[in-house]
C-alpha atoms as a PDB file:
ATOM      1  CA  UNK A   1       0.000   0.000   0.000  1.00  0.00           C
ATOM      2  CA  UNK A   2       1.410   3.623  -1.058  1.00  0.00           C
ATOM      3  CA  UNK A   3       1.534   6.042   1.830  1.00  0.00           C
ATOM      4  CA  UNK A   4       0.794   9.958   0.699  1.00  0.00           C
ATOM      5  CA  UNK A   5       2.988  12.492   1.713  1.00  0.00           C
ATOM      6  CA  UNK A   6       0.730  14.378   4.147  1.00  0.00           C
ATOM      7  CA  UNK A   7      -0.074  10.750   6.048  1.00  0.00           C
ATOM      8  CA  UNK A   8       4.321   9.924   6.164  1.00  0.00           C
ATOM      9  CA  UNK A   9       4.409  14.058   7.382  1.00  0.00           C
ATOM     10  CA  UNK A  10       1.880  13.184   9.422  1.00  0.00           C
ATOM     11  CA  UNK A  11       3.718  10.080  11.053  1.00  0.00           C
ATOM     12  CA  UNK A  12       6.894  11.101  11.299  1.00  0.00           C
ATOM     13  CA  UNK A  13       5.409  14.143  13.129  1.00  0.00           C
ATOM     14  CA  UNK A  14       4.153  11.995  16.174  1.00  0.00           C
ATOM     15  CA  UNK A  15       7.371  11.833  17.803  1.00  0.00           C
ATOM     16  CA  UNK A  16       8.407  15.730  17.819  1.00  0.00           C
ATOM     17  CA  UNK A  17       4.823  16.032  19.538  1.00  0.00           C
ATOM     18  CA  UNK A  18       5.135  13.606  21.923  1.00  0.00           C
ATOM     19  CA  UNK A  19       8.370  15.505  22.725  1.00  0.00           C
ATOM     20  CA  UNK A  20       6.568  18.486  23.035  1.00  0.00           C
ATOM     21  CA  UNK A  21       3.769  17.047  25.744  1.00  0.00           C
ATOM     22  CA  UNK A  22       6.525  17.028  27.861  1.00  0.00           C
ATOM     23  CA  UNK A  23       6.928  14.320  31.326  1.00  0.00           C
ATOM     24  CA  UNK A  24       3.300  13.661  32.768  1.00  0.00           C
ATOM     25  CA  UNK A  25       2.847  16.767  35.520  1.00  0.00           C
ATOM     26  CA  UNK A  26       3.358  15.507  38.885  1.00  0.00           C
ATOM     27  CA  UNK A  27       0.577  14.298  41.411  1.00  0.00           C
ATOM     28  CA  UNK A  28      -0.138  16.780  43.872  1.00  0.00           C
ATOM     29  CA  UNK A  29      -0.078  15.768  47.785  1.00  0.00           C
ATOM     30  CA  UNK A  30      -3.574  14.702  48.906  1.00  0.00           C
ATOM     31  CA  UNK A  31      -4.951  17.246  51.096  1.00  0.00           C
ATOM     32  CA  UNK A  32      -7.471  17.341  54.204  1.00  0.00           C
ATOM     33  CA  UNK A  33     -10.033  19.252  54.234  1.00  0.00           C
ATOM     34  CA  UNK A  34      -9.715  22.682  56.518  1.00  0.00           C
ATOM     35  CA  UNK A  35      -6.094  22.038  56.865  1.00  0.00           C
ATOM     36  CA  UNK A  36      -5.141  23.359  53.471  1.00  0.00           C
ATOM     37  CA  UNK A  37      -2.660  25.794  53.003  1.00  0.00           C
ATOM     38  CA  UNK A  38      -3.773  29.230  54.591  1.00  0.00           C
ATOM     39  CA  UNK A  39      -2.670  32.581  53.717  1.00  0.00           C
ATOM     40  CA  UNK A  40      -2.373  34.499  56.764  1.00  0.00           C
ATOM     41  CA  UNK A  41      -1.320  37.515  56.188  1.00  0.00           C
ATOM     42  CA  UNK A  42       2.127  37.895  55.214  1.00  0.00           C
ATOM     43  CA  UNK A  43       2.509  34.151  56.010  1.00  0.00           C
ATOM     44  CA  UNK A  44       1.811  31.038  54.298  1.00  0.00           C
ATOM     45  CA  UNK A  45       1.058  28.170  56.230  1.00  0.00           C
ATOM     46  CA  UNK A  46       1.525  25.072  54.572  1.00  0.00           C
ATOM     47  CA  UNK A  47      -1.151  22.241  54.271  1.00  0.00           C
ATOM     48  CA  UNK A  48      -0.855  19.898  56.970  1.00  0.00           C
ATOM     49  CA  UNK A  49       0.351  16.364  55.732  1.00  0.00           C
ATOM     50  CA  UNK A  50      -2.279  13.667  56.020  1.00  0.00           C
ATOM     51  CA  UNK A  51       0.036  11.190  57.582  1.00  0.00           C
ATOM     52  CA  UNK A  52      -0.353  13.161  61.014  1.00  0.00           C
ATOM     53  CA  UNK A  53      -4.000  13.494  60.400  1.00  0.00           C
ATOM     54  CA  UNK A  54      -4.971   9.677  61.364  1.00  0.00           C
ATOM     55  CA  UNK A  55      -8.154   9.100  62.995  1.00  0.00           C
ATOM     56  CA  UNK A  56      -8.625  11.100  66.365  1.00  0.00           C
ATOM     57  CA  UNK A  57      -5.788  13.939  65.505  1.00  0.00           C
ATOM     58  CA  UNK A  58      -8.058  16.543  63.882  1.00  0.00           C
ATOM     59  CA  UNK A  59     -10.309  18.836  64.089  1.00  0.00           C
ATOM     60  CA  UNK A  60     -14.213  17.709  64.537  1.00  0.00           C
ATOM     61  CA  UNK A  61     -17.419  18.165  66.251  1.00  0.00           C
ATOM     62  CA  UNK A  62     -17.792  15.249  68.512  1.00  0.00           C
ATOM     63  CA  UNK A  63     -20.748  14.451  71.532  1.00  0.00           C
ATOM     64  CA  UNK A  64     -19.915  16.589  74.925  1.00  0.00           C
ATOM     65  CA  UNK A  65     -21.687  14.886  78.109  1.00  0.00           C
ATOM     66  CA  UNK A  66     -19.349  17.144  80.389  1.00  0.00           C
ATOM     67  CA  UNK A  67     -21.207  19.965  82.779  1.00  0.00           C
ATOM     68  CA  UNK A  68     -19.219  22.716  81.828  1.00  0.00           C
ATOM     69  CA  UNK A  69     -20.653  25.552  80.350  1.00  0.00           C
ATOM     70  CA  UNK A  70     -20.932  26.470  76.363  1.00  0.00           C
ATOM     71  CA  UNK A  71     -18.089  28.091  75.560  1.00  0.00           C
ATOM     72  CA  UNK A  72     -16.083  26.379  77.915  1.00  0.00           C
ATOM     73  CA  UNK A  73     -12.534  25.485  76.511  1.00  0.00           C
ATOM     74  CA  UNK A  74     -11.601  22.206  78.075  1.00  0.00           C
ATOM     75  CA  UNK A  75      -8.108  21.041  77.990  1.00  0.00           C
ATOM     76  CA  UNK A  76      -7.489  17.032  78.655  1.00  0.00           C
ATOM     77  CA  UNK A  77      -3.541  16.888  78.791  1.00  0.00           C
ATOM     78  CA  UNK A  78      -4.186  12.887  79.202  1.00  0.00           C
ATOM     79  CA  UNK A  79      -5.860  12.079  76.511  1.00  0.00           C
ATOM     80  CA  UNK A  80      -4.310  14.920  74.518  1.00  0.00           C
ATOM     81  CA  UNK A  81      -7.655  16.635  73.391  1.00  0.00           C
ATOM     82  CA  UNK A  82      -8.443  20.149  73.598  1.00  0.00           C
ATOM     83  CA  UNK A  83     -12.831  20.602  73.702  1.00  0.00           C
ATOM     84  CA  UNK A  84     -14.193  24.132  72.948  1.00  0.00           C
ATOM     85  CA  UNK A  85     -17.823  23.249  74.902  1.00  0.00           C
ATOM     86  CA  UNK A  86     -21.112  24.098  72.085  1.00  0.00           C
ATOM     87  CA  UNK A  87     -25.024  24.118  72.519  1.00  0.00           C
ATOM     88  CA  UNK A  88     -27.087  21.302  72.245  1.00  0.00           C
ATOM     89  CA  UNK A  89     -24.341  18.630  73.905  1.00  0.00           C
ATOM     90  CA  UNK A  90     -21.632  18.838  71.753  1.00  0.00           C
ATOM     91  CA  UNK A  91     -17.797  20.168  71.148  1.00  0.00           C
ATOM     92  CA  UNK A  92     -15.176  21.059  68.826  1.00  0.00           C
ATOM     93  CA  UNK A  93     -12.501  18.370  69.459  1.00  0.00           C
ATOM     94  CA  UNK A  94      -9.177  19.648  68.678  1.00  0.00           C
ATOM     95  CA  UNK A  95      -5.618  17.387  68.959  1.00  0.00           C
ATOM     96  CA  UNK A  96      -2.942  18.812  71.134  1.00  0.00           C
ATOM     97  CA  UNK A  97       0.644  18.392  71.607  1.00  0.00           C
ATOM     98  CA  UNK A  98       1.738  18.146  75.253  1.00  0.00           C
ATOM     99  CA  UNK A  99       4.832  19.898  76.666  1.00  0.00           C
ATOM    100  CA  UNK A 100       6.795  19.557  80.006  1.00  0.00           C
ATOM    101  CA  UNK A 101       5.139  23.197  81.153  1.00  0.00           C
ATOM    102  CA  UNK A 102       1.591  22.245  79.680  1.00  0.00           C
ATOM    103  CA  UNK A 103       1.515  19.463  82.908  1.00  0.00           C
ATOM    104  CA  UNK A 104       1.905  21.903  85.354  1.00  0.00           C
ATOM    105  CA  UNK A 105      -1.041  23.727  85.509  1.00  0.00           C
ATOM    106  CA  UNK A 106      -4.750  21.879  86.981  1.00  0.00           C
ATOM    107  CA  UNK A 107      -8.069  24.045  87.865  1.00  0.00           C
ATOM    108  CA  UNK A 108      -9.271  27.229  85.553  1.00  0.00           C
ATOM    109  CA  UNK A 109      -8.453  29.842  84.361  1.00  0.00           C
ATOM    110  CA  UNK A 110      -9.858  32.690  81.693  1.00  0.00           C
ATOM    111  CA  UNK A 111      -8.217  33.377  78.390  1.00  0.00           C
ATOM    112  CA  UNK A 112      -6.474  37.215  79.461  1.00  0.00           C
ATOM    113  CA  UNK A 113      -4.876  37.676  76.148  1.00  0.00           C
ATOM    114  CA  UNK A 114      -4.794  36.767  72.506  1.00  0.00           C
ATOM    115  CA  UNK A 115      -2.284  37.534  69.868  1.00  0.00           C
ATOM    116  CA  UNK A 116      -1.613  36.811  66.243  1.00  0.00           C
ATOM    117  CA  UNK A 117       1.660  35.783  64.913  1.00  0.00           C
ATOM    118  CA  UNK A 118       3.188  36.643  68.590  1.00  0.00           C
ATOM    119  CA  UNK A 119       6.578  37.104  69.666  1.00  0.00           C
ATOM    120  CA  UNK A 120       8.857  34.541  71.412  1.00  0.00           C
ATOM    121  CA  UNK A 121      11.534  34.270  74.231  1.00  0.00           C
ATOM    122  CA  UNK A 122      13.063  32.137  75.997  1.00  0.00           C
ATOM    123  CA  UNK A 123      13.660  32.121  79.523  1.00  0.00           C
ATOM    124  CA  UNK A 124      17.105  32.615  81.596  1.00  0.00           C
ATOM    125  CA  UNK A 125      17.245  29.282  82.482  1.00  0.00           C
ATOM    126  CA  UNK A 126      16.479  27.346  79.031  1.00  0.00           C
ATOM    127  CA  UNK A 127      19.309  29.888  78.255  1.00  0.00           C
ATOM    128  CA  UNK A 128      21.764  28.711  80.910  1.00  0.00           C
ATOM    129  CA  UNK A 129      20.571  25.275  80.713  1.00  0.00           C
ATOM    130  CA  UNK A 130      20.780  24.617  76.616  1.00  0.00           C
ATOM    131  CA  UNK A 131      22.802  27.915  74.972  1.00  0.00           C
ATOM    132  CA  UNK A 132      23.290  25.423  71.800  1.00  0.00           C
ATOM    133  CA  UNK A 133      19.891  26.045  71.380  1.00  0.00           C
ATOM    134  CA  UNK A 134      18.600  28.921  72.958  1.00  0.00           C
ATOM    135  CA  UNK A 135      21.570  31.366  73.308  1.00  0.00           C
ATOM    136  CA  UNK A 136      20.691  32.991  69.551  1.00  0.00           C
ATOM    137  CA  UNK A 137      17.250  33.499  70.679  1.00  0.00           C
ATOM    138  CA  UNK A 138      18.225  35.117  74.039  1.00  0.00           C
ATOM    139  CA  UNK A 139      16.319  38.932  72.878  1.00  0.00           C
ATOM    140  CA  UNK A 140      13.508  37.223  71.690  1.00  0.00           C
ATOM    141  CA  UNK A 141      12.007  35.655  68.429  1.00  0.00           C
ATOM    142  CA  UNK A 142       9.245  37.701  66.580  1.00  0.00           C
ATOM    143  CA  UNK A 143       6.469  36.306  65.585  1.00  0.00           C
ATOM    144  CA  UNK A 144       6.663  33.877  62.271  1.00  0.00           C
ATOM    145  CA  UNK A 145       6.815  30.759  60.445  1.00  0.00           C
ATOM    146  CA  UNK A 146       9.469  29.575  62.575  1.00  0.00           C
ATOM    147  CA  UNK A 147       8.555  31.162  66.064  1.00  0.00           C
ATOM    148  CA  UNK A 148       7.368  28.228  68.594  1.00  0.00           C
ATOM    149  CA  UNK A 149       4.093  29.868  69.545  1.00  0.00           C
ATOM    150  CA  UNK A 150       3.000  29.209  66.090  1.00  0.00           C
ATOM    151  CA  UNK A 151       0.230  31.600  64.191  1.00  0.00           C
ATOM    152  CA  UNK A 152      -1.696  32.588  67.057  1.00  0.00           C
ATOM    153  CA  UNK A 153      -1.800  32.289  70.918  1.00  0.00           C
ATOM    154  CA  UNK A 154      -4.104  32.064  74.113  1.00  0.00           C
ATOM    155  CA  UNK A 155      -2.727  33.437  77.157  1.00  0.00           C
ATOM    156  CA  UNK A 156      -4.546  31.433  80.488  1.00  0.00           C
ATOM    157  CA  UNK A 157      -4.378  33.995  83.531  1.00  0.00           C
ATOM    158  CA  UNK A 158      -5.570  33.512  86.818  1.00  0.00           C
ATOM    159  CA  UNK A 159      -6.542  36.160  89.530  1.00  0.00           C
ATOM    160  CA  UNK A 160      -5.679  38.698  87.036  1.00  0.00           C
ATOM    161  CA  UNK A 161      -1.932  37.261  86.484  1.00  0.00           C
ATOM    162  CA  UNK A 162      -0.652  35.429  83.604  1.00  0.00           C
ATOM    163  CA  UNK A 163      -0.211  31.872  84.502  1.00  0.00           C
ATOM    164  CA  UNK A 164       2.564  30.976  81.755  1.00  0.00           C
ATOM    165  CA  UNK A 165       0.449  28.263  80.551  1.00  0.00           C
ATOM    166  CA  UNK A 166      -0.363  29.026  76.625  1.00  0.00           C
ATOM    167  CA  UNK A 167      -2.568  27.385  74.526  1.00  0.00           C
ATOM    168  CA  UNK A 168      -1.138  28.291  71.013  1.00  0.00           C
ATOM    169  CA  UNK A 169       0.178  26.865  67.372  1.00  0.00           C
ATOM    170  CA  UNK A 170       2.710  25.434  66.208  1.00  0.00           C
ATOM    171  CA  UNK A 171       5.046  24.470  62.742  1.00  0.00           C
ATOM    172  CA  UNK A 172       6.017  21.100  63.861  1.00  0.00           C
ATOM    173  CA  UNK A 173       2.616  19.395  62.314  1.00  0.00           C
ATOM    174  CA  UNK A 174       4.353  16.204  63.808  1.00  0.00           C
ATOM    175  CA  UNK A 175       4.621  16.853  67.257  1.00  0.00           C
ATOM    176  CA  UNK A 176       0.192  16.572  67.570  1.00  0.00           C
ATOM    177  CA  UNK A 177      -0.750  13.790  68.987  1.00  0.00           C
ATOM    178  CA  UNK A 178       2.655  13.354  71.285  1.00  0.00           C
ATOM    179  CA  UNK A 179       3.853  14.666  74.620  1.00  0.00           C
ATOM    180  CA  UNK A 180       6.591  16.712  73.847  1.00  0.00           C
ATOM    181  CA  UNK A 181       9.517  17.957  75.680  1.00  0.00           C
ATOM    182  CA  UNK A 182       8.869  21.057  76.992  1.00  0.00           C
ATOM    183  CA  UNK A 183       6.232  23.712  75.920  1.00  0.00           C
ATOM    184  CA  UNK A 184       2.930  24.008  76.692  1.00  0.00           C
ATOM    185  CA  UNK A 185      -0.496  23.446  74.003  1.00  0.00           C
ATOM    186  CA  UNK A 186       0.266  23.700  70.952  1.00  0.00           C
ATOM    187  CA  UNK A 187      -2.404  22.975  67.796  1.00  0.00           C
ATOM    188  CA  UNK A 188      -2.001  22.518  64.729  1.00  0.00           C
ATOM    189  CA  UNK A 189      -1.621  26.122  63.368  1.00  0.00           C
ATOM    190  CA  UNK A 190      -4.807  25.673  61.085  1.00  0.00           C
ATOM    191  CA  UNK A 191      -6.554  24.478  64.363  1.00  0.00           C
ATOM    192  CA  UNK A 192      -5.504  27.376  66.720  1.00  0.00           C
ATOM    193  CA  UNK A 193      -6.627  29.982  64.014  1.00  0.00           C
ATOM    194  CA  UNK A 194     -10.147  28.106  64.468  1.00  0.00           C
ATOM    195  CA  UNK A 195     -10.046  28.097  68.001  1.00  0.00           C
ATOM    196  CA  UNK A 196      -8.545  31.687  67.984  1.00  0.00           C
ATOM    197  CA  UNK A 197     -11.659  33.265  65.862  1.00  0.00           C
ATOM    198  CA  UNK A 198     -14.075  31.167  68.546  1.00  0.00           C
ATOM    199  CA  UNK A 199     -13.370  32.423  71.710  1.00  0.00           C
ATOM    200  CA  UNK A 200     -13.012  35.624  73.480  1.00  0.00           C
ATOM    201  CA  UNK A 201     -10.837  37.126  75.818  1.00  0.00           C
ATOM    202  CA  UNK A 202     -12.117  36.239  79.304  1.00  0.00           C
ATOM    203  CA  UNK A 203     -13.112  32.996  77.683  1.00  0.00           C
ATOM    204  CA  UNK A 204     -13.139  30.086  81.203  1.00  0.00           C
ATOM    205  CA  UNK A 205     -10.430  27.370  80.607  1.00  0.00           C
ATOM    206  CA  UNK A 206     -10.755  24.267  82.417  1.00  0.00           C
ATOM    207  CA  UNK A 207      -7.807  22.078  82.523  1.00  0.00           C
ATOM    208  CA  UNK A 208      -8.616  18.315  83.764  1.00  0.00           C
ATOM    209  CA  UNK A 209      -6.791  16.711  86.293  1.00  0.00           C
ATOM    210  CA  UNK A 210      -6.089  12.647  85.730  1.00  0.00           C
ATOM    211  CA  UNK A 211      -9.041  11.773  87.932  1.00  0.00           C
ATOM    212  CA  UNK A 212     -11.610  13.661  85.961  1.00  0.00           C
ATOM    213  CA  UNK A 213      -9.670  12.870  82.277  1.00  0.00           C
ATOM    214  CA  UNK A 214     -10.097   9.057  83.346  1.00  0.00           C
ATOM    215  CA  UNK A 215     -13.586   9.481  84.514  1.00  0.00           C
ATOM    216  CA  UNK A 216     -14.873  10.997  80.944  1.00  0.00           C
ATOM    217  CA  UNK A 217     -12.156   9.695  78.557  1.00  0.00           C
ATOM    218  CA  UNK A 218     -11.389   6.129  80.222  1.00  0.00           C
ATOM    219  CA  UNK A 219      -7.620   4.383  80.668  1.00  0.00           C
ATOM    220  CA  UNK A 220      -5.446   5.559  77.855  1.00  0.00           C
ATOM    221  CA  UNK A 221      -2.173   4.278  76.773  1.00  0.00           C
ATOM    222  CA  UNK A 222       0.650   4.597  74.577  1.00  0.00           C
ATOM    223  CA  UNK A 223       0.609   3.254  71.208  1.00  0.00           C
ATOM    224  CA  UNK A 224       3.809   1.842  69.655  1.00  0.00           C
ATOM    225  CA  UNK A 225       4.557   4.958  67.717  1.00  0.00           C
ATOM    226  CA  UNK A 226       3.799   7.295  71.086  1.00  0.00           C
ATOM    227  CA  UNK A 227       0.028   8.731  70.143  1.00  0.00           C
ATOM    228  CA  UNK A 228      -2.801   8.155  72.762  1.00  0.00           C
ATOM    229  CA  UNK A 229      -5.354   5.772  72.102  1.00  0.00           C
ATOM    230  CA  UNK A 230      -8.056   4.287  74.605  1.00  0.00           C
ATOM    231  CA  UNK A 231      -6.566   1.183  76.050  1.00  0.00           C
ATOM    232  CA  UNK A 232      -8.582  -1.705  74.734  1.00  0.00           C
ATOM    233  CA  UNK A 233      -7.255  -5.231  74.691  1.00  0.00           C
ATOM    234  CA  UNK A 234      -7.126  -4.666  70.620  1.00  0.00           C
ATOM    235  CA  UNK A 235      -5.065  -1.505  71.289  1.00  0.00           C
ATOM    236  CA  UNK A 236      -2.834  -3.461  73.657  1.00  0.00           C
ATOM    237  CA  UNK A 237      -2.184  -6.608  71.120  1.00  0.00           C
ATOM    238  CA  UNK A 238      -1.592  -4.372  68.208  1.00  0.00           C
ATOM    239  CA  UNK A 239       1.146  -2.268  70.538  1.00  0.00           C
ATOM    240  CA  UNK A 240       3.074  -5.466  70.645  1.00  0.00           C
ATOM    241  CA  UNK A 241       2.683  -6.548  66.846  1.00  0.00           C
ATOM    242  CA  UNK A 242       3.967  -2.874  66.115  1.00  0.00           C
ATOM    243  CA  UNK A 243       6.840  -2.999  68.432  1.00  0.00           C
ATOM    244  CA  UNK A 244       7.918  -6.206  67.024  1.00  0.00           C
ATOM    245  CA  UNK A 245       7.619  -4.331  63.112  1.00  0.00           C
ATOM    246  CA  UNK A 246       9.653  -1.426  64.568  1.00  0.00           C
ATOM    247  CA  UNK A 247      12.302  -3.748  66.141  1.00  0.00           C
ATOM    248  CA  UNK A 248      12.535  -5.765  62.865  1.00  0.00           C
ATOM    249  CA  UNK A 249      13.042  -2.686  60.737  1.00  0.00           C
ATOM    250  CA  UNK A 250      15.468  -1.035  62.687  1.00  0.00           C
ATOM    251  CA  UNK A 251      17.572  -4.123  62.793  1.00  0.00           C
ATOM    252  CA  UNK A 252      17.502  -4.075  58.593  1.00  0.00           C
ATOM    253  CA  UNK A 253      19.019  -0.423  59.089  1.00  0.00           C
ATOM    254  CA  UNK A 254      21.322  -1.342  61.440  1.00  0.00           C
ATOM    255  CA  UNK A 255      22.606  -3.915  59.297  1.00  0.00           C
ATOM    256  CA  UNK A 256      22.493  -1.519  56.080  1.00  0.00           C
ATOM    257  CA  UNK A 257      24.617   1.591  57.953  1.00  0.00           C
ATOM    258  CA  UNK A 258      26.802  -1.430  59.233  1.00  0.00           C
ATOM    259  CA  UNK A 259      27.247  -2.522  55.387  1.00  0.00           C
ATOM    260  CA  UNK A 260      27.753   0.755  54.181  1.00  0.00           C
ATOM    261  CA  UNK A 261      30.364   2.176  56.914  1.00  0.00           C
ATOM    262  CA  UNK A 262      32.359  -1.343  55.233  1.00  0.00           C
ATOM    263  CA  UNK A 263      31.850  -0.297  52.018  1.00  0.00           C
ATOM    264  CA  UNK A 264      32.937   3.432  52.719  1.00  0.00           C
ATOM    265  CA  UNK A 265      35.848   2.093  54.569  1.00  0.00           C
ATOM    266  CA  UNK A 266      36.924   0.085  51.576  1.00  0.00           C
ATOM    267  CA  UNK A 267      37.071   2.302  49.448  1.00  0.00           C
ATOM    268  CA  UNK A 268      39.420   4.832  51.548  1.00  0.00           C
ATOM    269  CA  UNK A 269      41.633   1.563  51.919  1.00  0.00           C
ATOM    270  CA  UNK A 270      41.686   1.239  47.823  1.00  0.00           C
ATOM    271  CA  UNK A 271      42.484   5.302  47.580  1.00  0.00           C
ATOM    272  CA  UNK A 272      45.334   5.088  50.772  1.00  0.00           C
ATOM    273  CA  UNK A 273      43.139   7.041  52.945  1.00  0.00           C
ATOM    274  CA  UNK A 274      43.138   6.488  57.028  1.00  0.00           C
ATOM    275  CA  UNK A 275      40.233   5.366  57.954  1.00  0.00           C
ATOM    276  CA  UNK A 276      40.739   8.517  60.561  1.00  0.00           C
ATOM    277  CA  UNK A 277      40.921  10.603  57.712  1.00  0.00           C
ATOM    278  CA  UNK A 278      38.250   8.692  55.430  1.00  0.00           C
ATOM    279  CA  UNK A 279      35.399  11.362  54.365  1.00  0.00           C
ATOM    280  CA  UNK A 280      32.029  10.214  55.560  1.00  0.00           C
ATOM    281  CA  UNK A 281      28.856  11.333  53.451  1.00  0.00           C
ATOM    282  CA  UNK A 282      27.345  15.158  54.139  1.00  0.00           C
ATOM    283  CA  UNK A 283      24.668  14.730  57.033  1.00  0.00           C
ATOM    284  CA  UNK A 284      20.915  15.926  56.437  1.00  0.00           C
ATOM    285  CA  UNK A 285      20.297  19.350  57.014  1.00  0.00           C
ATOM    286  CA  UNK A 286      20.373  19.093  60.777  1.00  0.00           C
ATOM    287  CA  UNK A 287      19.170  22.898  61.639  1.00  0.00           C
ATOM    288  CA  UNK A 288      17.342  23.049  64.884  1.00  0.00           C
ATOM    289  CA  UNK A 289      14.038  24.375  64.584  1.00  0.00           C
ATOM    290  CA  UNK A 290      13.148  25.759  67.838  1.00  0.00           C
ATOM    291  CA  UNK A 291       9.451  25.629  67.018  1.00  0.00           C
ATOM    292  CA  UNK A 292       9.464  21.899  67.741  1.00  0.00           C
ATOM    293  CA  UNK A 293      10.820  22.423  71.402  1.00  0.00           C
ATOM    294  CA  UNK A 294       9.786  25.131  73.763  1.00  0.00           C
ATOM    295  CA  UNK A 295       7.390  28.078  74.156  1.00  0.00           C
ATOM    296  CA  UNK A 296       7.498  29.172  77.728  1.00  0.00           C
ATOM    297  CA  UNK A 297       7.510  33.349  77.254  1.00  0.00           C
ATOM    298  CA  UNK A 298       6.105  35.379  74.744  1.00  0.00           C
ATOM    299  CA  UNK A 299       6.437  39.311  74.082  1.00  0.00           C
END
């Protein structure tokens, strides 16, 4: 069979336009909805990854059989839930992050101030104590993506006097869910800006102590990867098939950094190299972030 000319022209044309389509575009990230990205501002906050939005850490209206008021905010540093009280016997059920200062504080308290974006400093002794980490940040931190009161804060005072205890947000989307080493509440920074535009100043915080969290909540535990979850004999069994996963895993990366110290070793011996002297590959970027840490003053 002849060919024409326009149908060769038009076959030998298929390649250049495939060429031109270019690589198939990329899948974007799946996203959860009211945790997109959020212009804020002169900020962007990014979209919270959906990893550390598993069942129970976000944001959603849930039952409320507690007797405290609508309007209430009700913080449960056990089960690591914060409740902003409604009508009709419900609450906004918000995930918190834990820190050493958040477990200091039991009783009520009103909301005294609230700021956007606010300013951060740490104290004299986090100075003394860690001046790796805190020394740079010794006149303060203004407020931003990288501050560790996040995009907005609650202030809890008591008799008239600020109490140090903050309720506020927070860039390290990982941390929710966990106790955390020092700090105090911190939300996911798309969940404080909710709670934020909620509540008023002089707003009554209630802060449970383990008696009452066990009383409403029930036991709570640990899972293998350090989130809360009720403590059900499922729970339990599924904690030890976990473990077991995590043991097995990190024994398949010790053995891999074991193999490839050898293999990096070898191949200083080939070159005459020391193994004192052998280079060893650049490290991550290791930049501490002191948004995932502490927030115990603010300005």
């Amino acid at each position: 069979m002849t060919l024409s000319l326009a149908r060769i022209a038009a076959i030998l044309a298929l390649p250049l336009l495939a060429a031109c389509a270019g690589a198939p575009t990329q899948k974007e990230p799946p996203v959860v909805p009211g945790y997109e990205g959020v212009q804020d501002g002169e900020f962007l906050i990014q979209p919270v990854p959906v990893q550390y939005l598993y069942d129970g850490n976000r944001r959603e209206q849930v039952a409320y059989a507690g007797s405290e008021a609508p309007g209430t905010i009700v913080v449960d540093t056990y089960s690591r839930k914060l409740y902003l009280v409604e009508e009709g016997g419900t609450a906004m059920r918000y995930p918190i992050a834990v820190g050493r200062e958040g477990l200091s504080f039991r009783g009520t308290g009103v909301i005294g101030r609230k700021a956007e974006w606010p300013a951060w400093q740490p104290t004299a002794n986090m100075v003394r104590t860690r001046p790796d980490l805190y020394a740079a940040y010794a006149g303060g931190l203004p407020g931003g993506l990288q501050n560790p009161l996040g995009a907005r804060a609650l202030y809890l005072y008591r008799g008239g006097r600020d109490t140090m205890f903050r309720i506020h947000g927070t860039a390290d989307a990982a941390s929710i869910g966990h106790a955390t080493s020092a700090g105090c509440i911190r939300l996911f920074n798309q969940d404080i800006i909710d709670l934020y535009n909620r509540v008023p100043n002089g707003t009554r915080v209630k802060v449970r102590t383990e008696g009452e969290s066990l009383a409403v909540e029930g036991p709570q535990m640990s899972d293998a990867y350090g989130r809360i979850v009720p403590a059900t004999p499922e729970n339990i069994a599924k904690k030890e098939k976990d473990l077991e996963l995590i043991a097995k895993q990190a024994e398949k990366d010790r053995v891999a950094a074991e193999k490839a110290e050898r293999k990096r070793l070898a191949a200083c011996e080939r070159r005459g190299i020391e193994p004192e002297d052998c280079p060893r590959p650049a490290p991550a970027d290791a930049t501490v972030t002191v948004g995932t840490s502490d927030t115990s003053r603010s300005g």
